[in-house]
C-alpha atoms as a PDB file:
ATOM      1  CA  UNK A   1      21.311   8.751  28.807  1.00  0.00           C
ATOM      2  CA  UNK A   2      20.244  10.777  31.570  1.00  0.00           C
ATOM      3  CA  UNK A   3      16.791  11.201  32.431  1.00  0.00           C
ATOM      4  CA  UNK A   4      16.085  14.350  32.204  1.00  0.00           C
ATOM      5  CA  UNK A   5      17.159  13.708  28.141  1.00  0.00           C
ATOM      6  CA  UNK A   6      14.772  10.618  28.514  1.00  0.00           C
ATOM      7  CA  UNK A   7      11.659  12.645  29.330  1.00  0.00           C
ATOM      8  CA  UNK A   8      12.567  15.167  26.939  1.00  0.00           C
ATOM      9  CA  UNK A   9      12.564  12.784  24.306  1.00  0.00           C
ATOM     10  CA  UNK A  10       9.421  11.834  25.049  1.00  0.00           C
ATOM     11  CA  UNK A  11       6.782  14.201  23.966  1.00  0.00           C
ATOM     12  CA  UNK A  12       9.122  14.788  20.510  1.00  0.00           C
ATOM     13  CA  UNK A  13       9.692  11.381  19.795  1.00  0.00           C
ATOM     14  CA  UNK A  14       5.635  10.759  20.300  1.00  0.00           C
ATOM     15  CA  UNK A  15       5.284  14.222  17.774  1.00  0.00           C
ATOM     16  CA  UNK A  16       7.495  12.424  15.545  1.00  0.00           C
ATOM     17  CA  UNK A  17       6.000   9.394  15.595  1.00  0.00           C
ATOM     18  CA  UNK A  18       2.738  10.801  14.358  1.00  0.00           C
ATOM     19  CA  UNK A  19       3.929  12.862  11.439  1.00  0.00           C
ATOM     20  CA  UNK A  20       6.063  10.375  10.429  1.00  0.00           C
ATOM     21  CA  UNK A  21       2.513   7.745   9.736  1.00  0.00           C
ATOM     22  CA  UNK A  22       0.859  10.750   8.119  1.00  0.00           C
ATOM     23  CA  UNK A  23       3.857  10.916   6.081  1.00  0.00           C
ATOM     24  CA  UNK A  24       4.057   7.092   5.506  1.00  0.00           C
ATOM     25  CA  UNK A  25       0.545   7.369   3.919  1.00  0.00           C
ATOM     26  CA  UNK A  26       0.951   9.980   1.809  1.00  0.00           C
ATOM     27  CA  UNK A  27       3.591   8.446   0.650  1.00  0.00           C
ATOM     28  CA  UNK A  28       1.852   5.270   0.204  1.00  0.00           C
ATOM     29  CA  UNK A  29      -1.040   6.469  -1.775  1.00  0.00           C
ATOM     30  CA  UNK A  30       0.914   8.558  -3.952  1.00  0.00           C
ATOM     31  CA  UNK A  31       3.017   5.318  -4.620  1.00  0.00           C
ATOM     32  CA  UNK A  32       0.184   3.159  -5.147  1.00  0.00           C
ATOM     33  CA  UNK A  33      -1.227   5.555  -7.934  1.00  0.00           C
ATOM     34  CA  UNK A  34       2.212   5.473  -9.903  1.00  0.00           C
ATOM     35  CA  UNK A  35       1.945   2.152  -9.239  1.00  0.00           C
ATOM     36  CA  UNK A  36      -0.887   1.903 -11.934  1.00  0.00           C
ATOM     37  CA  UNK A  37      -3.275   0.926  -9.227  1.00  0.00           C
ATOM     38  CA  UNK A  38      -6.695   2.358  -7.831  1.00  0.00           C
ATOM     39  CA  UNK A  39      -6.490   5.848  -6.612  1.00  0.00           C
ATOM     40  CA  UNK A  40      -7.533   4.318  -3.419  1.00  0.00           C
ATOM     41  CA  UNK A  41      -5.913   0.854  -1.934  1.00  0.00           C
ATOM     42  CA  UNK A  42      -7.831  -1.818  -0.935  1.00  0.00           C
ATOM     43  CA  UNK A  43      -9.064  -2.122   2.116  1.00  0.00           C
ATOM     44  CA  UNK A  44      -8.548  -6.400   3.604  1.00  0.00           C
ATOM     45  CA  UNK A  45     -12.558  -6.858   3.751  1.00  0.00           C
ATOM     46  CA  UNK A  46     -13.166  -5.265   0.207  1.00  0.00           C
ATOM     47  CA  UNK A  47     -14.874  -8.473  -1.702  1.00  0.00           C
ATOM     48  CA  UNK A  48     -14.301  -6.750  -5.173  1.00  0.00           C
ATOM     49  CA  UNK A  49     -10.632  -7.000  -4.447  1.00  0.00           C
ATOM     50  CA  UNK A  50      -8.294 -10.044  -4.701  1.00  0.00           C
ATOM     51  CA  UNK A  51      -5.551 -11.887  -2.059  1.00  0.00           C
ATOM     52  CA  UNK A  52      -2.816 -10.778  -4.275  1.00  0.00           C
ATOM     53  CA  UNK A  53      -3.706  -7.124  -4.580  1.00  0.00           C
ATOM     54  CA  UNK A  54      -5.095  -6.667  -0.752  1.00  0.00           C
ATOM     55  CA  UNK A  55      -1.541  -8.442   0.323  1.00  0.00           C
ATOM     56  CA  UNK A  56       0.905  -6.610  -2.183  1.00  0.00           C
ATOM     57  CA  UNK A  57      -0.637  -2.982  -0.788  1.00  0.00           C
ATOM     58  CA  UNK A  58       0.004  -4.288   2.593  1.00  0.00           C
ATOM     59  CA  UNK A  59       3.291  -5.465   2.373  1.00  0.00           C
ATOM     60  CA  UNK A  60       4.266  -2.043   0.177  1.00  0.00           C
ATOM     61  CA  UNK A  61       1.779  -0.286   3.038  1.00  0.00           C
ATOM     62  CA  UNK A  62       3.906  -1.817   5.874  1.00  0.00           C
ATOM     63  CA  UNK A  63       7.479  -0.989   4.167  1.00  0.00           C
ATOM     64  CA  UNK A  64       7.061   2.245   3.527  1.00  0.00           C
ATOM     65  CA  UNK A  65       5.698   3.028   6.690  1.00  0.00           C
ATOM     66  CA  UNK A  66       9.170   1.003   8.025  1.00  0.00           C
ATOM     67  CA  UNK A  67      11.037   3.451   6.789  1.00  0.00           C
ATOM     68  CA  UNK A  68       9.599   6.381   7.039  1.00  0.00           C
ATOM     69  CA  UNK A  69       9.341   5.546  10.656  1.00  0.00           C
ATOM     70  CA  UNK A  70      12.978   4.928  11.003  1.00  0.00           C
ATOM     71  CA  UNK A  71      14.121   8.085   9.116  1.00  0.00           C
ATOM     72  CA  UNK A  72      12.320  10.183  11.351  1.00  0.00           C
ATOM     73  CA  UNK A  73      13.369   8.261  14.753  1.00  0.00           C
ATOM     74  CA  UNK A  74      17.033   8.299  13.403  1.00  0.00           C
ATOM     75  CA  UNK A  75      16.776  12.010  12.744  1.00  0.00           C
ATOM     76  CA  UNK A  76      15.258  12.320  15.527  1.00  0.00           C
ATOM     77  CA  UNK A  77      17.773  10.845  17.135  1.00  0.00           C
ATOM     78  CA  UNK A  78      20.621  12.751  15.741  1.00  0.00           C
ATOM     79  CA  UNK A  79      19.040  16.062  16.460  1.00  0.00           C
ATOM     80  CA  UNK A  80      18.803  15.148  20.124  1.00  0.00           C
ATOM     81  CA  UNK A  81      22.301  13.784  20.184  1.00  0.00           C
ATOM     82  CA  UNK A  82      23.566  16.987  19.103  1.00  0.00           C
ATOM     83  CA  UNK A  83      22.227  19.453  21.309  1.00  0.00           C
ATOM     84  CA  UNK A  84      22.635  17.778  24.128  1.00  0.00           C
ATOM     85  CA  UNK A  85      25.428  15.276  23.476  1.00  0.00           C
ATOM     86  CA  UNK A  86      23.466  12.357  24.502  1.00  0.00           C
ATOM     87  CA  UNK A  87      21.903   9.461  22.534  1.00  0.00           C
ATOM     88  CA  UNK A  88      18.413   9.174  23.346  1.00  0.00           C
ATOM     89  CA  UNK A  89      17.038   5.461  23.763  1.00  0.00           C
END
């Protein structure tokens, strides 16, 4: 990749990264409300909360966020890769 592509990338791939976490927890919190759960999950130092539920949001939490996050780099990715020809990363 050349680096003028390189420090392109930069700036949208940091714009990216940021909508795609406030995505990730919108996502989240709309999943943990189908979910049956709280309208809010719990936060790790919440004492009215159990290990199981605090660990299942995180895990859920850290696996949406996963893929979110890679659906928007790969995108990203793809949209470089065409207008310019080269493969950023």
């Amino acid at each position: 990749m050349s680096k003028a592509v390189k420090i392109a990338y930069k700036p949208v791939g940091l714009l990216l990264g940021a909508g795609a976490g406030l995505a990730a927890g919108l996502i989240f919190k709309q999943v943990w409300k189908i979910a049956g759960h709280d309208d809010d999950a719990p936060h790790a130092t919440d004492p009215d909360r159990g290990w199981g539920e605090i660990l299942l949001a995180a895990a859920l939490q850290g696996a949406i966020f996963a893929i979110v996050k890679a659906a928007v780099d790969r995108t990203g990715a793809v949209g470089v890769h065409k207008a310019t020809g080269e493969w950023p990363g």
